[in-house]
C-alpha atoms as a PDB file:
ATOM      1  CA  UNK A   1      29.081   2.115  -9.571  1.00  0.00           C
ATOM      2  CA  UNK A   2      28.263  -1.241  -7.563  1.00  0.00           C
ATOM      3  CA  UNK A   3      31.668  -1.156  -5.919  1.00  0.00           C
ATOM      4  CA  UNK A   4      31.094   2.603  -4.925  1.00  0.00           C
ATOM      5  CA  UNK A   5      27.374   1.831  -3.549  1.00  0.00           C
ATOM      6  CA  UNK A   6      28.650  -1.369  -1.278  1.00  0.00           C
ATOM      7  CA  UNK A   7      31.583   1.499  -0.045  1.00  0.00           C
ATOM      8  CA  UNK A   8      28.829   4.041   1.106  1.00  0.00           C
ATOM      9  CA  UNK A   9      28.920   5.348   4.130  1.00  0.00           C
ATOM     10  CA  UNK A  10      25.974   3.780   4.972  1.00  0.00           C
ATOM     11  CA  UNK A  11      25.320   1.669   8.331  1.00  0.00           C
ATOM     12  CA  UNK A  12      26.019  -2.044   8.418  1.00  0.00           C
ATOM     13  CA  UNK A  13      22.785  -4.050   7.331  1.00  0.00           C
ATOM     14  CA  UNK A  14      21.335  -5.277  10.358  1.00  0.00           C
ATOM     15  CA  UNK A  15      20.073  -7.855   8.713  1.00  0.00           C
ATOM     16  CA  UNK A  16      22.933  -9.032   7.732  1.00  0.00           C
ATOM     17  CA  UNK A  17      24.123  -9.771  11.730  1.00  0.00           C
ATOM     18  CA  UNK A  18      23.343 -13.529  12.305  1.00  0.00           C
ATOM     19  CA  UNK A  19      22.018 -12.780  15.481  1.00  0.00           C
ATOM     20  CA  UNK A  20      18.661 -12.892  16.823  1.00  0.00           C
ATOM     21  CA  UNK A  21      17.894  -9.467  16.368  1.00  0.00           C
ATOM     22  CA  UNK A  22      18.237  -9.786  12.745  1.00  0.00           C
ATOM     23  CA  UNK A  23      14.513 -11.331  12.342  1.00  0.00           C
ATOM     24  CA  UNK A  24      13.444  -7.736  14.188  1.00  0.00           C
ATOM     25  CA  UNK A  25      15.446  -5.516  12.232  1.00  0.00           C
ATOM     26  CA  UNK A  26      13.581  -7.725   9.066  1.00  0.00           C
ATOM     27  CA  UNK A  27      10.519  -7.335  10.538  1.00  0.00           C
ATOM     28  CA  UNK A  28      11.093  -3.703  10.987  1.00  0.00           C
ATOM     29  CA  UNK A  29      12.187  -3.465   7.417  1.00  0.00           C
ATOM     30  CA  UNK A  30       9.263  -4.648   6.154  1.00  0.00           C
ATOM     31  CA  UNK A  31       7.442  -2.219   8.820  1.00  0.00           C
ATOM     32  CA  UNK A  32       9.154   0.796   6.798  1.00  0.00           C
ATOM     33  CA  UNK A  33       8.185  -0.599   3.455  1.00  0.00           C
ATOM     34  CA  UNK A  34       4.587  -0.409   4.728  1.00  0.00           C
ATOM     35  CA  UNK A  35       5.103   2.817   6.079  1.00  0.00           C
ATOM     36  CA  UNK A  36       6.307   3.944   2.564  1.00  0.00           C
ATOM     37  CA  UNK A  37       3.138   2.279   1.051  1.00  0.00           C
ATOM     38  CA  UNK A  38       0.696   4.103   2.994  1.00  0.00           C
ATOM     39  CA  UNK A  39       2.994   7.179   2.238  1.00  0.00           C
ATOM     40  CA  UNK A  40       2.560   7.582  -1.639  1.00  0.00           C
ATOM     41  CA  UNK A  41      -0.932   6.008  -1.866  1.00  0.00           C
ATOM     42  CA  UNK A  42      -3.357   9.018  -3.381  1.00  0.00           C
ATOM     43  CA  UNK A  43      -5.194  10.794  -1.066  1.00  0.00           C
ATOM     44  CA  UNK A  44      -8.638  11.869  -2.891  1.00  0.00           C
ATOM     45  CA  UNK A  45     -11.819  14.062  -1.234  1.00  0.00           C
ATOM     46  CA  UNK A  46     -14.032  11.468  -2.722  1.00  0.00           C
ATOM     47  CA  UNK A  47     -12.949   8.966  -1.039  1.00  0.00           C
ATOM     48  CA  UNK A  48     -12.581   9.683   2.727  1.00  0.00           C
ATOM     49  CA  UNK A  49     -12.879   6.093   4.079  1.00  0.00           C
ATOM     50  CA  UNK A  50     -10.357   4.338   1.915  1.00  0.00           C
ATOM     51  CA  UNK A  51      -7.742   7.305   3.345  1.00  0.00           C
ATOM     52  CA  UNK A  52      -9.257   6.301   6.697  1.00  0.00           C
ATOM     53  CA  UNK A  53      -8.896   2.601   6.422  1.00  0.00           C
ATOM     54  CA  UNK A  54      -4.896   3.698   5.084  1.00  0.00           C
ATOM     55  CA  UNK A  55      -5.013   5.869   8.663  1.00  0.00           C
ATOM     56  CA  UNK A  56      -5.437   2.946  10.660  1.00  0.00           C
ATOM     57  CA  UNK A  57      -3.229   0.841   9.013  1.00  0.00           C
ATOM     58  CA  UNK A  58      -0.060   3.482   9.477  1.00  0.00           C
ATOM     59  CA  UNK A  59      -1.320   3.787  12.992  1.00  0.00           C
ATOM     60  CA  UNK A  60      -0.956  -0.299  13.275  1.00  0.00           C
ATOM     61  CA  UNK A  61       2.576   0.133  11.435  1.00  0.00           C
ATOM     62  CA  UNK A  62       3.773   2.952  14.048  1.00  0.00           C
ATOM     63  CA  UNK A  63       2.426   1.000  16.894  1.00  0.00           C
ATOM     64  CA  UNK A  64       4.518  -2.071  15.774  1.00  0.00           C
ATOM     65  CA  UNK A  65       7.745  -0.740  14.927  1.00  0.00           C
ATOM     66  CA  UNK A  66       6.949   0.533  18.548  1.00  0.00           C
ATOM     67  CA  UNK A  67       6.819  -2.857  19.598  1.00  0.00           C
ATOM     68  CA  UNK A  68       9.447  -4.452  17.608  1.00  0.00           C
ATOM     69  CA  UNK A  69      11.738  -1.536  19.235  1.00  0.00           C
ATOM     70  CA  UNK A  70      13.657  -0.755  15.774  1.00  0.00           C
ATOM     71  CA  UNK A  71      15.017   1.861  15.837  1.00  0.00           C
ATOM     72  CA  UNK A  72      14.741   2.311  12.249  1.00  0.00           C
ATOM     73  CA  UNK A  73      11.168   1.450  11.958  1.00  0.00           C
ATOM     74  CA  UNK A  74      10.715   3.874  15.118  1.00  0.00           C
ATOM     75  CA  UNK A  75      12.498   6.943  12.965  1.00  0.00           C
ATOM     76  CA  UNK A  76      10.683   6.006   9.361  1.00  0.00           C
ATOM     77  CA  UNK A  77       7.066   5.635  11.506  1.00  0.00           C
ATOM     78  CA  UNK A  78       8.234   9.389  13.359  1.00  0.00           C
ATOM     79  CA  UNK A  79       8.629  10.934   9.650  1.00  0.00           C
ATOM     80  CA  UNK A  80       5.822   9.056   7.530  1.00  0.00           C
ATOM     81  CA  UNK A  81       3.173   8.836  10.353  1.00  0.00           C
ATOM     82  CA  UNK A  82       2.654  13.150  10.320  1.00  0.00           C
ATOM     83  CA  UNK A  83       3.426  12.942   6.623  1.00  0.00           C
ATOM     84  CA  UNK A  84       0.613  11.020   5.735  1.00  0.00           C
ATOM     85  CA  UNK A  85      -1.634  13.610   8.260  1.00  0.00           C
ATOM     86  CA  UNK A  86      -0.832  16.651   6.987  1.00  0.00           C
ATOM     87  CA  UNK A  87      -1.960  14.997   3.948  1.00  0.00           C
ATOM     88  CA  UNK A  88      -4.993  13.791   5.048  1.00  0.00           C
ATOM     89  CA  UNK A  89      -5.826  16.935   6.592  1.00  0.00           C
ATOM     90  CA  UNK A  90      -4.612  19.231   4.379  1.00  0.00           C
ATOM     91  CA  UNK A  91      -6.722  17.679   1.302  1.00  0.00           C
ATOM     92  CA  UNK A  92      -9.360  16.092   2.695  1.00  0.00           C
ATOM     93  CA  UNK A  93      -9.982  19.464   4.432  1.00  0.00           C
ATOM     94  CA  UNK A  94      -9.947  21.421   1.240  1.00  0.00           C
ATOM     95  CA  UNK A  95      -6.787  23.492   2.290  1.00  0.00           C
ATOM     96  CA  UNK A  96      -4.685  25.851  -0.269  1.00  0.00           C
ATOM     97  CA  UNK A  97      -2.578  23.195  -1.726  1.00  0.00           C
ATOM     98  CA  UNK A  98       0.606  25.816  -1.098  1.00  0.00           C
ATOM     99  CA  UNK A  99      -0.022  25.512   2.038  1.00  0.00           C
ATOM    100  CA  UNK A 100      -0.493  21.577   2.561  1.00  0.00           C
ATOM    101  CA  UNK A 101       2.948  21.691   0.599  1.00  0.00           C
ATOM    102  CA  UNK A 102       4.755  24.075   2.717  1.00  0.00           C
ATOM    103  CA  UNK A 103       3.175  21.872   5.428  1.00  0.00           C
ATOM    104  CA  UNK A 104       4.574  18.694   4.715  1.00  0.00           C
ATOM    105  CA  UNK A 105       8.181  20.243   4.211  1.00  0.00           C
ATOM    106  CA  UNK A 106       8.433  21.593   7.312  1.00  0.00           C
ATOM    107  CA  UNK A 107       6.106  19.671  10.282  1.00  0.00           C
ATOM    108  CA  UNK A 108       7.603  16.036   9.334  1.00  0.00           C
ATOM    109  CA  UNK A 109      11.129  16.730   9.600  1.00  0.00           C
ATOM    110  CA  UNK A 110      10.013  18.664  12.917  1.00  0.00           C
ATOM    111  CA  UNK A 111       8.987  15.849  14.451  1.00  0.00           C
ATOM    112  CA  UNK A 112      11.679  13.628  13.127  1.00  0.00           C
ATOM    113  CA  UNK A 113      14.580  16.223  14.651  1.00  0.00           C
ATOM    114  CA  UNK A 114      12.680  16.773  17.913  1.00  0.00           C
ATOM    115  CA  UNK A 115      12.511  12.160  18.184  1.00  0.00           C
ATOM    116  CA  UNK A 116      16.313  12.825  18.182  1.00  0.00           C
ATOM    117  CA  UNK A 117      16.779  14.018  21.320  1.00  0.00           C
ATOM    118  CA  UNK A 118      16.277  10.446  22.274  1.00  0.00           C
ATOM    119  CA  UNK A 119      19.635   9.080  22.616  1.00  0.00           C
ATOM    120  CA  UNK A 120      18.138   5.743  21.190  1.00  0.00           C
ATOM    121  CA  UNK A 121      16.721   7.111  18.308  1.00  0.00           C
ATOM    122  CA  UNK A 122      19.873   9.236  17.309  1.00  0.00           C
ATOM    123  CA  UNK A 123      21.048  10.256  14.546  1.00  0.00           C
ATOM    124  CA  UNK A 124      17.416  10.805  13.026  1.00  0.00           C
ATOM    125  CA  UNK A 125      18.474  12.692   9.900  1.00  0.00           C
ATOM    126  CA  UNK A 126      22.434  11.704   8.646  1.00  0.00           C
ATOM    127  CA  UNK A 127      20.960  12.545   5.374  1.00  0.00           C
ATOM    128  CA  UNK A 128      20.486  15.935   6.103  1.00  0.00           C
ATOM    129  CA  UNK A 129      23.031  17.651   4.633  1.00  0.00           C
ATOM    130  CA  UNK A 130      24.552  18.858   1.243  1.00  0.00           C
ATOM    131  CA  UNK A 131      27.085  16.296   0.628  1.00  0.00           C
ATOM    132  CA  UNK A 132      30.271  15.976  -1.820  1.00  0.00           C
ATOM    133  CA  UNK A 133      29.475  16.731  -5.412  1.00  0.00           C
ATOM    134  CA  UNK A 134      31.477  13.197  -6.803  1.00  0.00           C
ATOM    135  CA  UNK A 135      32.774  13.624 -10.703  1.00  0.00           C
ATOM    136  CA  UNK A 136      29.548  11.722 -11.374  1.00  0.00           C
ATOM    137  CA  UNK A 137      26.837  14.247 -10.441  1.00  0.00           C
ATOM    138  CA  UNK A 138      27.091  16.338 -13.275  1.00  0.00           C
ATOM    139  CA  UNK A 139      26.844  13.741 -16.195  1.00  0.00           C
ATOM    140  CA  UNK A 140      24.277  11.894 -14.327  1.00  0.00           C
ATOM    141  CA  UNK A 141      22.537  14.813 -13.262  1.00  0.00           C
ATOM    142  CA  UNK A 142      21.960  16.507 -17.209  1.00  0.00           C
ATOM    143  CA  UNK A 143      21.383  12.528 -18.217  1.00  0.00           C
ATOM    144  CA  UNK A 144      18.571  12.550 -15.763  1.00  0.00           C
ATOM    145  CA  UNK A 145      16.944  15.749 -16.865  1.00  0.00           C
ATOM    146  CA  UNK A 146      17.668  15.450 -20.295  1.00  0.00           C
ATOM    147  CA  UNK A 147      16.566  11.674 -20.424  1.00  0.00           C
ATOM    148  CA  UNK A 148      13.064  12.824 -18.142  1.00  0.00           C
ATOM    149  CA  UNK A 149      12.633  15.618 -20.766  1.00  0.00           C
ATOM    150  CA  UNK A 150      12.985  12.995 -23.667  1.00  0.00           C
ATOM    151  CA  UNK A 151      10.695  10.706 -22.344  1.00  0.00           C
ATOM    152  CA  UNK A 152       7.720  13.208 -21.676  1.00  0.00           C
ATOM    153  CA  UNK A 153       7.658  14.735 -25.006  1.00  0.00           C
ATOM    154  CA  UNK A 154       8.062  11.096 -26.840  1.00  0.00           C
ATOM    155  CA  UNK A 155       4.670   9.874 -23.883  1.00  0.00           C
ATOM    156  CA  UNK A 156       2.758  13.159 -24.222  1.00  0.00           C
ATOM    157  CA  UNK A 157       2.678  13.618 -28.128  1.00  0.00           C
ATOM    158  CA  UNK A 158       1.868   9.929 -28.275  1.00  0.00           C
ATOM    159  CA  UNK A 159      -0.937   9.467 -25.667  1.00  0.00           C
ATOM    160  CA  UNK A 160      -1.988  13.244 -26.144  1.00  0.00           C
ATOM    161  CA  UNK A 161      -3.453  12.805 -22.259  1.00  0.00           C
ATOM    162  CA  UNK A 162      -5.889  15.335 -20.682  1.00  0.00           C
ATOM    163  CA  UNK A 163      -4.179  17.742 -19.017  1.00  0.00           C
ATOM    164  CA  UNK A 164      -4.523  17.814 -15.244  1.00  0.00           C
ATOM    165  CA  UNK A 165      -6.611  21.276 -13.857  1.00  0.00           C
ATOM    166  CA  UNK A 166      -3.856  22.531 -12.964  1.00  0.00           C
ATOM    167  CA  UNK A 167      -2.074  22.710 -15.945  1.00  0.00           C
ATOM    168  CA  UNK A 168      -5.167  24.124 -17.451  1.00  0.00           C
ATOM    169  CA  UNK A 169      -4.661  26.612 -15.336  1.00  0.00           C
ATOM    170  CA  UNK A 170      -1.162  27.776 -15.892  1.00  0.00           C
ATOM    171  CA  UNK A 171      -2.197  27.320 -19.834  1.00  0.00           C
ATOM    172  CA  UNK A 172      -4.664  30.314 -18.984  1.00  0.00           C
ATOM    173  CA  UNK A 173      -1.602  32.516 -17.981  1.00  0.00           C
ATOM    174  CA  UNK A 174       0.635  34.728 -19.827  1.00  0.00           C
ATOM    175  CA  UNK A 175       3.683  32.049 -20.669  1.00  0.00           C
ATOM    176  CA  UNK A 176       6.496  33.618 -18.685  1.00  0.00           C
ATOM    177  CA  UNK A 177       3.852  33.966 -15.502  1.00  0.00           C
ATOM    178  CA  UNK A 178       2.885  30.067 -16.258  1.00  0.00           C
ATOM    179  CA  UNK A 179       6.634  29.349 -15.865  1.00  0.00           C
ATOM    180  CA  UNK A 180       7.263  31.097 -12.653  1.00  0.00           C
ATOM    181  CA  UNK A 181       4.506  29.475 -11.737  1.00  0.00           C
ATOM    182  CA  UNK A 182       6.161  26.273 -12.688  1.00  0.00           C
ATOM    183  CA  UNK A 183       9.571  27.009 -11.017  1.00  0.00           C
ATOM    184  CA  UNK A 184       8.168  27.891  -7.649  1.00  0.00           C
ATOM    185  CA  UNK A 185       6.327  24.475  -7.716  1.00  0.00           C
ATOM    186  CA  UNK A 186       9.187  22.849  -8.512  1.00  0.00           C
ATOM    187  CA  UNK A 187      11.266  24.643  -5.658  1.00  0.00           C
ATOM    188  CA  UNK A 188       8.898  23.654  -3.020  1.00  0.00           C
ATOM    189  CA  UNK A 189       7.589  20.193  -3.791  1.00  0.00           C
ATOM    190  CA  UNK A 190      10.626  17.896  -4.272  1.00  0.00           C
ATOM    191  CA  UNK A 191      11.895  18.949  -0.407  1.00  0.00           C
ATOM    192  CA  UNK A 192       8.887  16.668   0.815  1.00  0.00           C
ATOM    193  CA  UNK A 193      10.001  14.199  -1.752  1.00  0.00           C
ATOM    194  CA  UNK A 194      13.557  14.017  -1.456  1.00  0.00           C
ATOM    195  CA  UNK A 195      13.599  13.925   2.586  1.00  0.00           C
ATOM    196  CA  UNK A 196      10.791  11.114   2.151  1.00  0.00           C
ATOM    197  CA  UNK A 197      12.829   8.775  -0.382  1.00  0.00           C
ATOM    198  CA  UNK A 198      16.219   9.698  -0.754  1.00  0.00           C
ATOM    199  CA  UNK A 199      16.486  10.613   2.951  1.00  0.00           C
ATOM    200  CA  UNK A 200      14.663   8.781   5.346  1.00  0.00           C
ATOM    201  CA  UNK A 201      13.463   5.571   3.327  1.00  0.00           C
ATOM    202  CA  UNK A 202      16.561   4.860   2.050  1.00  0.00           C
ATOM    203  CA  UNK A 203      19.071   5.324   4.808  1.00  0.00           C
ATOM    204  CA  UNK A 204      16.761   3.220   6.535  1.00  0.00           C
ATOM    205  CA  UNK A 205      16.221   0.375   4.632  1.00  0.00           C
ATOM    206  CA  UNK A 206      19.875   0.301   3.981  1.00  0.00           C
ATOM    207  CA  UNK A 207      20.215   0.163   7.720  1.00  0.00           C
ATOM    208  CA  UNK A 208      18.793  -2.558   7.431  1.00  0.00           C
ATOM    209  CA  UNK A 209      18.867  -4.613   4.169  1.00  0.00           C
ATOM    210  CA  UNK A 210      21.732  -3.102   2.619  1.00  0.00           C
ATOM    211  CA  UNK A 211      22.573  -0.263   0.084  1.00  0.00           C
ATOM    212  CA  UNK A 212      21.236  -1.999  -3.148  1.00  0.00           C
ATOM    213  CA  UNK A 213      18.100  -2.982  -1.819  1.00  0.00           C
ATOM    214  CA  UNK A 214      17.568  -0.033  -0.299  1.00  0.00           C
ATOM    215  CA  UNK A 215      17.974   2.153  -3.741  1.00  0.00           C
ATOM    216  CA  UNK A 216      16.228  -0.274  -5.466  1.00  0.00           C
ATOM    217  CA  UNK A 217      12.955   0.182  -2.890  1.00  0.00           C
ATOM    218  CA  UNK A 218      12.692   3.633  -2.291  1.00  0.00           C
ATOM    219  CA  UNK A 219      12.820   4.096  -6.695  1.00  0.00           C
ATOM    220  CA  UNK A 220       9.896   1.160  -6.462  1.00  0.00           C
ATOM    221  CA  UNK A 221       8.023   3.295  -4.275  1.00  0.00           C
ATOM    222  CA  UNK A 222       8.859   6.375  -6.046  1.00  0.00           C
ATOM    223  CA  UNK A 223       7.527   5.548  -8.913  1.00  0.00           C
ATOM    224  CA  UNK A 224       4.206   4.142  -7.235  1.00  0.00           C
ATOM    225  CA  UNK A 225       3.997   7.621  -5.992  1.00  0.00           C
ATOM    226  CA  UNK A 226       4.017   8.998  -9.605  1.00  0.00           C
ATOM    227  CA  UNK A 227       1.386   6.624 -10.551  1.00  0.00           C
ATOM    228  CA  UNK A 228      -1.258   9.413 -10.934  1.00  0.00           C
ATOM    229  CA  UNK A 229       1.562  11.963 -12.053  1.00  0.00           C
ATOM    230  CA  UNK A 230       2.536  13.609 -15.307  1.00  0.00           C
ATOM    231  CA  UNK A 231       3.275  11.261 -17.359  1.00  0.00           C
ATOM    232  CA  UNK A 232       0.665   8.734 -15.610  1.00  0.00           C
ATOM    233  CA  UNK A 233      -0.420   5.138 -15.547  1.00  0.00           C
ATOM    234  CA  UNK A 234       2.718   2.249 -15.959  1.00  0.00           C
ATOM    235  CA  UNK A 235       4.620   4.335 -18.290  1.00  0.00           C
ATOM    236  CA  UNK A 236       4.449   7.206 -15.994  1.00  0.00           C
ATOM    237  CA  UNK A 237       5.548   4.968 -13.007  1.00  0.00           C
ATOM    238  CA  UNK A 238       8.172   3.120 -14.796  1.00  0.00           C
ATOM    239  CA  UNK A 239       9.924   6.704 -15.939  1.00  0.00           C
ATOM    240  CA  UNK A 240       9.656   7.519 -12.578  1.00  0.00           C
ATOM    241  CA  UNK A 241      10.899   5.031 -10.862  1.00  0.00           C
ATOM    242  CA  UNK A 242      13.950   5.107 -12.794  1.00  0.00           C
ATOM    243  CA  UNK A 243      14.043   8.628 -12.329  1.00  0.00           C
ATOM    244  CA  UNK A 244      14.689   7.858  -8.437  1.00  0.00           C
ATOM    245  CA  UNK A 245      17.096   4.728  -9.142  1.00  0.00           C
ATOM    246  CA  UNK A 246      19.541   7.513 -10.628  1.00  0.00           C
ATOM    247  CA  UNK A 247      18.216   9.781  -7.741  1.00  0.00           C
ATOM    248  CA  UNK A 248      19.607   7.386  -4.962  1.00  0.00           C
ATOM    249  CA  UNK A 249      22.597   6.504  -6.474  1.00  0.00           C
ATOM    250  CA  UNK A 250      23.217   9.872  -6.475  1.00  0.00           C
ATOM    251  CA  UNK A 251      22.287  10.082  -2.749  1.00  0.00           C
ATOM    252  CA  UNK A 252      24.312   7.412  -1.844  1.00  0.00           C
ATOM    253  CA  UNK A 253      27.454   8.465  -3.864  1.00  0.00           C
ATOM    254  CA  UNK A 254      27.376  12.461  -2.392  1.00  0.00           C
ATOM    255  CA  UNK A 255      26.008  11.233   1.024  1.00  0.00           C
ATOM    256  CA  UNK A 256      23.562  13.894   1.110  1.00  0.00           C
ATOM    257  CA  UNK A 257      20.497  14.860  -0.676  1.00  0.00           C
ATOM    258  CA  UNK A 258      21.329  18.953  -1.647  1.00  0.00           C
ATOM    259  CA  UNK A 259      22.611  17.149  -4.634  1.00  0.00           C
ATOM    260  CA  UNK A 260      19.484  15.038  -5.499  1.00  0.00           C
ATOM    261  CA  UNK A 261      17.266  17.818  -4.640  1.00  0.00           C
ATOM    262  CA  UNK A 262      18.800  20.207  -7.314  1.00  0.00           C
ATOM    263  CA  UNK A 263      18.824  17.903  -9.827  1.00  0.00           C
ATOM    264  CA  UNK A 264      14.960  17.108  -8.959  1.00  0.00           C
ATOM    265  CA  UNK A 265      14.001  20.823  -8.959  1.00  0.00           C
ATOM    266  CA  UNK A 266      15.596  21.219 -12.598  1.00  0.00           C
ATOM    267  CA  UNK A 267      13.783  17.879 -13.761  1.00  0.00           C
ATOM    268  CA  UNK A 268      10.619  18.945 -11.863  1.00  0.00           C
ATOM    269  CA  UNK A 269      11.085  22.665 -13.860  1.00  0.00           C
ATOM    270  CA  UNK A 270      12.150  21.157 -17.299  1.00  0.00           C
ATOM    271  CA  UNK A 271       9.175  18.495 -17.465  1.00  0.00           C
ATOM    272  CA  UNK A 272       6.579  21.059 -16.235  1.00  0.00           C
ATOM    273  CA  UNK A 273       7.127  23.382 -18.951  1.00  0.00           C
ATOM    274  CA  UNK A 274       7.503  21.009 -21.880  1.00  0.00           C
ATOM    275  CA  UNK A 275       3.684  19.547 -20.063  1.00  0.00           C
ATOM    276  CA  UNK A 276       2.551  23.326 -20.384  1.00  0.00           C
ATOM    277  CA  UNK A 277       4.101  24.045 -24.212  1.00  0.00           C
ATOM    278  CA  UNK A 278       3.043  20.418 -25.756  1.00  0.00           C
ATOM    279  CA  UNK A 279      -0.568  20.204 -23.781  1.00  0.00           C
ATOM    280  CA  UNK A 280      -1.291  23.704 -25.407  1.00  0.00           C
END
């Protein structure tokens, strides 16, 4: 597996030059990792100045991968920078959460494709496509969900946790409606997720700092993400961010992210209705 993950496909670490430019590209690196902070850090109605005080802070991060003219930092800032608003917007104005979803799917990558018509921010999105299935993928793939599945049970019937509203909610419904309900979630939501950290954050980190590091980031942040999540708190994150370790490895073995987004959806399917059946 380390063999085929220094083989990917990949760009050459710019880091990794020995030429001047190499303190900018690691400068811009750590601009991205920023970026991806501000990205996964809750956004909660009751507390509209700490999202504002995050605001200004990816506004400061855009405006100086601007500055340090990396490229990479340029195309993360493109992608995170109206991620982070439709957030912001969508929740702190009290919008359908299907549509702040559907939202952040589609307006993001938008702006990331249209930034590619700049010849010096091209290619924007190499990671947009369905790439090889490798003779990996499958075991890893039922590993992942049956290893996520484990793990949930084993947390939830330990820590019996409050369930979150909405899983009260589906608990209301009929079962099989509660499960549909459950499905279509996990359709929609991983897109956002997988173009986010298997896509843009880790192609371009690796740009940068290589493949490794790059995996070994975008899980880190991953799992920060999941912080708040089902399962929650350290455990939570720690499941999670091994979740997206296997996720990138993945990503970096098929070269594109159809792969890790199936395997997500099934995960993100599997784990919702074991929350709904044990939470009962």
């Amino acid at each position: 597996m380390t063999s085929e993950l220094e083989d990917s496909a990949l760009p050459q670490p710019a880091a990794r030059r020995g030429s001047r430019s190499s303190v900018g590209a690691t400068l811009g690196g750590a601009c991205i990792v920023a970026l991806g902070v501000c990205a996964v850090l809750p956004i909660r109605p009751e507390a509209p100045t700490r999202t504002a005080i995050v605001g200004v802070v990816a506004v400061a991060l855009i405006v100086g991968a601007r500055v340090l003219r990396s490229a990479a930092a340029i195309r993360a800032a493109v992608f995170i920078g109206p991620l982070f608003g439709c957030f912001a917007v969508g929740i702190l104005g009290k919008w359908p959460p299907a549509v702040t979803t559907v939202l952040v799917c589609v307006f993001p990558l938008g702006c990331l494709l249209l930034a590619g018509r700049r010849t010096s921010l091209s290619p924007v999105a190499p990671w947009l496509t369905r790439g090889s299935l490798t003779p990996e993928a499958p075991w890893l793939g039922v590993a992942t969900v049956v290893l996520s599945g484990a793990a949930l049970t084993a947390w939830a019937l330990a820590v019996r946790p409050e369930p979150a509203e909405y899983l009260r909610e589906l608990q209301r419904l009929p079962l099989w409606l509660a499960i549909v309900g459950i499905v279509a979630f996990a359709l929609v939501n991983p897109i956002w997720e997988e173009m986010l950290f298997r896509g843009v954050l880790l192609t371009e980190l690796a740009s940068i700092w290589g493949v490794r590091a790059a995996v070994a980031l975008q899980a880190v942040l991953f799992g920060t993400a999941h912080f708040a999540g089902f399962p929650s708190g350290p455990a939570g994150m720690v499941m999670a961010a091994s979740w997206g370790f296997v996720l990138g490895v993945m990503r970096v073995q098929s070269g594109g992210i159809l792969i890790t987004y199936a395997v997500h959806v099934t995960a993100n399917a599997v784990i919702g209705t074991l929350a709904v059946l044990i939470l009962r």
